[in-house]
C-alpha atoms as a PDB file:
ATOM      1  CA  UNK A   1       0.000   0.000   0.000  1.00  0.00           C
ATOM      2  CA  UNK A   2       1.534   3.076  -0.868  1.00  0.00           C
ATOM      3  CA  UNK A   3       0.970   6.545   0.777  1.00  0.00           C
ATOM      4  CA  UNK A   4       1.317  10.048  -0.746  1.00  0.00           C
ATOM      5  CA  UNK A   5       1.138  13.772   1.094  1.00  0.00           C
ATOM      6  CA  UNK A   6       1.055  16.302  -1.546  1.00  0.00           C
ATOM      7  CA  UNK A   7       2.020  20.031   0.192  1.00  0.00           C
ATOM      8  CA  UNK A   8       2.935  23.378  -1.371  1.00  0.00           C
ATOM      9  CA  UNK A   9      -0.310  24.775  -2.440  1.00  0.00           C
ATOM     10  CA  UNK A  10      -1.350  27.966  -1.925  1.00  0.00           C
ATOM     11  CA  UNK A  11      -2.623  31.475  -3.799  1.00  0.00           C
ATOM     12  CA  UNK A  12      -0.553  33.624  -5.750  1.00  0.00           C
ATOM     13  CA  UNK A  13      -0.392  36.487  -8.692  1.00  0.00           C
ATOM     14  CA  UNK A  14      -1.258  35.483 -12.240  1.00  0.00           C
ATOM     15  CA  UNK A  15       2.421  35.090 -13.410  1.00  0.00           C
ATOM     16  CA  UNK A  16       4.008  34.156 -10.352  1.00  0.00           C
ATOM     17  CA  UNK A  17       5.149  30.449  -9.738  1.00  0.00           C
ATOM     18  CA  UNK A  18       4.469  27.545  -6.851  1.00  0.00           C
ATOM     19  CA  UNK A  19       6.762  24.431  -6.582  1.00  0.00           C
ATOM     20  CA  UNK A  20       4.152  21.216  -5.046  1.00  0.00           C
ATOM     21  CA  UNK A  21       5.667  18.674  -3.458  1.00  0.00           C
ATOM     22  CA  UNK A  22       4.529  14.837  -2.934  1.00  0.00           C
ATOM     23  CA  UNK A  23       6.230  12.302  -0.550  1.00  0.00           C
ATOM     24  CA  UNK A  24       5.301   9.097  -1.627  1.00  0.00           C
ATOM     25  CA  UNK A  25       6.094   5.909   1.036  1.00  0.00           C
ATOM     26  CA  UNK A  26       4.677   2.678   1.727  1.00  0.00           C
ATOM     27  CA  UNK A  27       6.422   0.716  -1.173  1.00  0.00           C
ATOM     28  CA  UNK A  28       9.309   0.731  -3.807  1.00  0.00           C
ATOM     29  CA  UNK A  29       8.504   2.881  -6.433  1.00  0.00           C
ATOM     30  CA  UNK A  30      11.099   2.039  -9.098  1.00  0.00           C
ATOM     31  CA  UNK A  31       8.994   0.469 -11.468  1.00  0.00           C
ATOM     32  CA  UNK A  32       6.690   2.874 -11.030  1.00  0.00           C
ATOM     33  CA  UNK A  33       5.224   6.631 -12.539  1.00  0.00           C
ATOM     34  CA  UNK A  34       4.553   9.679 -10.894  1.00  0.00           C
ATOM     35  CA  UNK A  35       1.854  11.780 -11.849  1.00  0.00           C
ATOM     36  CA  UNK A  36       0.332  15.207 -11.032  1.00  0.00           C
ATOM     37  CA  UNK A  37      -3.759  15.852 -11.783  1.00  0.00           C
ATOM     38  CA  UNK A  38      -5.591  18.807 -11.208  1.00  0.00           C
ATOM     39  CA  UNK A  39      -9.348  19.162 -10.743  1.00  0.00           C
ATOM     40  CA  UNK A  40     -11.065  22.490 -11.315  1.00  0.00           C
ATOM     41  CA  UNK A  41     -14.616  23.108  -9.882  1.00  0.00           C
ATOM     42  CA  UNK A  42     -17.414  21.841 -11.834  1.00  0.00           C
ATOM     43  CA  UNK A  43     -14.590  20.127 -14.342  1.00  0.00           C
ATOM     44  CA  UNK A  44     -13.287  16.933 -14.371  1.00  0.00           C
ATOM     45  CA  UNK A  45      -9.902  15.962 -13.448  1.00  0.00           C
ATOM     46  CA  UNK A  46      -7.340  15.826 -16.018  1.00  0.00           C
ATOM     47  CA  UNK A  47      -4.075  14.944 -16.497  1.00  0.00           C
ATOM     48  CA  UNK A  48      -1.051  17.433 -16.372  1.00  0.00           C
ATOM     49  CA  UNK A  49       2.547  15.881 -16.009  1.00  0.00           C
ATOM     50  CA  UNK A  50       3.734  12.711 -15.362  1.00  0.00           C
ATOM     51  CA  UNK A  51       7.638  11.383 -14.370  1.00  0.00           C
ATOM     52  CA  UNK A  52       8.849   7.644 -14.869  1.00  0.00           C
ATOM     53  CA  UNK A  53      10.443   6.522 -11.459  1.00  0.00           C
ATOM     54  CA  UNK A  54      12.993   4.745 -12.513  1.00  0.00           C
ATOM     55  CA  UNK A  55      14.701   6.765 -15.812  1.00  0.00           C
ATOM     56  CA  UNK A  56      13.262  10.127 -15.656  1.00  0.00           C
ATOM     57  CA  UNK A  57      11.292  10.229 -18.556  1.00  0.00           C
ATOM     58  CA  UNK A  58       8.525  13.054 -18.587  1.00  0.00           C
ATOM     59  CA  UNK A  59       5.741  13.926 -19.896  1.00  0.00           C
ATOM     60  CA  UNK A  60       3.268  17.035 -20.048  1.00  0.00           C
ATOM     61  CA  UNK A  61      -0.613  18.190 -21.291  1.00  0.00           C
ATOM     62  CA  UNK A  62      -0.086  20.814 -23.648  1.00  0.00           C
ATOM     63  CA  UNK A  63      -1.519  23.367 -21.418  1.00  0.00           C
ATOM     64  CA  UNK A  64       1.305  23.601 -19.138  1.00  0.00           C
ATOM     65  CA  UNK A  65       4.484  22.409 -21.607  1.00  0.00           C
ATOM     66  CA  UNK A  66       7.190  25.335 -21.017  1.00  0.00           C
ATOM     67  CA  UNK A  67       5.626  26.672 -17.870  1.00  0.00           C
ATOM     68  CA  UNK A  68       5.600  23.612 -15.372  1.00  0.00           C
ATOM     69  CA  UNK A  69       7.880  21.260 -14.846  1.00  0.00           C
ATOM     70  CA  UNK A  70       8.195  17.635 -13.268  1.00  0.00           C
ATOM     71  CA  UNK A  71      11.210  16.142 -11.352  1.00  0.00           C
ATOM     72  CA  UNK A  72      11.838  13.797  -8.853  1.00  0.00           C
ATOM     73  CA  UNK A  73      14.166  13.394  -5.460  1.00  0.00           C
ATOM     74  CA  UNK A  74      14.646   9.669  -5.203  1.00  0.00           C
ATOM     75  CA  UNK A  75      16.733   9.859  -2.013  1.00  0.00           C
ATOM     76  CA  UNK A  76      13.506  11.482  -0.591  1.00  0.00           C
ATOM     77  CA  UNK A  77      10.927   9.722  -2.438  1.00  0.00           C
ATOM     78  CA  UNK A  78       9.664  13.139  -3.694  1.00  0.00           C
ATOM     79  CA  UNK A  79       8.082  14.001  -6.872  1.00  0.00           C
ATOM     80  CA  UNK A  80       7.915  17.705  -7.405  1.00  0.00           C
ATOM     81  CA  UNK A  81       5.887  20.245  -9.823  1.00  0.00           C
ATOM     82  CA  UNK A  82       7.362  23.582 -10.056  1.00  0.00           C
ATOM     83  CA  UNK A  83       4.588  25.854 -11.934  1.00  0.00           C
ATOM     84  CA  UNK A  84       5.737  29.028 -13.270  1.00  0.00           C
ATOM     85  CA  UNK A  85       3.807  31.640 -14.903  1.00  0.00           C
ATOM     86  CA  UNK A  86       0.748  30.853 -13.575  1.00  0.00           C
ATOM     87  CA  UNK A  87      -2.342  31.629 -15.080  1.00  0.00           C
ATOM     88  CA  UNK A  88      -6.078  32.133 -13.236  1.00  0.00           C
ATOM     89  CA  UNK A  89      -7.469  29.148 -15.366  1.00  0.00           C
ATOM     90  CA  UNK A  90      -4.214  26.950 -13.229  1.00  0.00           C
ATOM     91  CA  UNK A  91      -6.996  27.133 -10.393  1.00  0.00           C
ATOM     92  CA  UNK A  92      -7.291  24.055  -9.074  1.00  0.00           C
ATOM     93  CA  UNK A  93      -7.225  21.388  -6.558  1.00  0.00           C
ATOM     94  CA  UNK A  94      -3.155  19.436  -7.441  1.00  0.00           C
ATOM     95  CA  UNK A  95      -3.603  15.337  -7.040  1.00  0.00           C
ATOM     96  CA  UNK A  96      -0.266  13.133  -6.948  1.00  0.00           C
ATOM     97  CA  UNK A  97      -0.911   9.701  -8.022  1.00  0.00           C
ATOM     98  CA  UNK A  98       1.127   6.664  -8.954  1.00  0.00           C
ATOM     99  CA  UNK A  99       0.567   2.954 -10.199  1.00  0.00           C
ATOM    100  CA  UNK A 100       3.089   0.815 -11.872  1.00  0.00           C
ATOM    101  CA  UNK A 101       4.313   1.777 -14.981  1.00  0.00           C
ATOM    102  CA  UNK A 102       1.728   1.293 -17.753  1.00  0.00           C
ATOM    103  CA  UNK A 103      -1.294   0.148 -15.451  1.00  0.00           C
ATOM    104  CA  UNK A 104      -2.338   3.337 -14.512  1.00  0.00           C
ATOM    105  CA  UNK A 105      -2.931   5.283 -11.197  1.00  0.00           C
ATOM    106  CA  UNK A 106      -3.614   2.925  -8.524  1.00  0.00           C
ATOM    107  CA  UNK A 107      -3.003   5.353  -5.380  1.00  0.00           C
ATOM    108  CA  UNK A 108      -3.635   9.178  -4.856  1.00  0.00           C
ATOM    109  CA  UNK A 109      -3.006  11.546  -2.441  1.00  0.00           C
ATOM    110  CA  UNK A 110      -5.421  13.883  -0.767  1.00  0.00           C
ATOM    111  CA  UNK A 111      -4.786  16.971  -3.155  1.00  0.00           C
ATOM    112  CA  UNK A 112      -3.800  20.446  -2.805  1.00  0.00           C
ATOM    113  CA  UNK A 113      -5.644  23.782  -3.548  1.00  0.00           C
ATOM    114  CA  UNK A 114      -3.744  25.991  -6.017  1.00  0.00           C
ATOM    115  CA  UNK A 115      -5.435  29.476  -6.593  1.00  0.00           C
ATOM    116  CA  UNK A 116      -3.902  31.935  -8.968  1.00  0.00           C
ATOM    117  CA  UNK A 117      -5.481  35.277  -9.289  1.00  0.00           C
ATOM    118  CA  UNK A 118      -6.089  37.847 -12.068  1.00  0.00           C
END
């Protein structure tokens, strides 16, 4: 069973940045992806970067390619999402979530609100 805490939420300026954090434990994650969701009110959640444990690899949605970024601390099992030029429609509550590599998201975390004003 694995447990994550997702922290660093918060509100800021439209154009100003946030860096989220998620401590994962419970499990060895090598063989397994990191992801970060978001969930807006009255939208459904969707999908917005995603880090392979065990090489790096990345991936992003188009609506946040140049502006967030992805990364991982293995010594800390820590996955991290530094958001930069934040825009109001970035409102959202932040989900981490992980599941072995190519199954999907078996575990989430509890979320974090992330409010950007205009």
């Amino acid at each position: 069973q694995a447990q994550l805490v997702e922290s660093g939420g918060g509100l800021v300026q439209a154009g100003g940045s946030l860096r989220l954090s998620c401590v994962a434990s419970g499990r060895t994650f090598s063989r397994y992806t990191m992801g970060w969701f978001r969930q807006a009110p009255g939208k459904e959640r969707e999908f917005v970067a995603s880090i392979r444990w065990i090489d790096g690899s990345t991936t992003y949605a188009n609506s946040v390619k140049g502006r967030f970024t992805i990364s991982r601390e293995t010594a800390k099992n820590t996955v991290y999402l530094q958001m930069n030029s934040l825009k109001p429609q970035d409102t959202a509550v932040y989900y981490c979530a992980t599941g072995p590599t190519g199954y999907g998201y078996t575990y989430w975390g509890q979320g974090t609100q992330v409010t950007v004003s205009s």
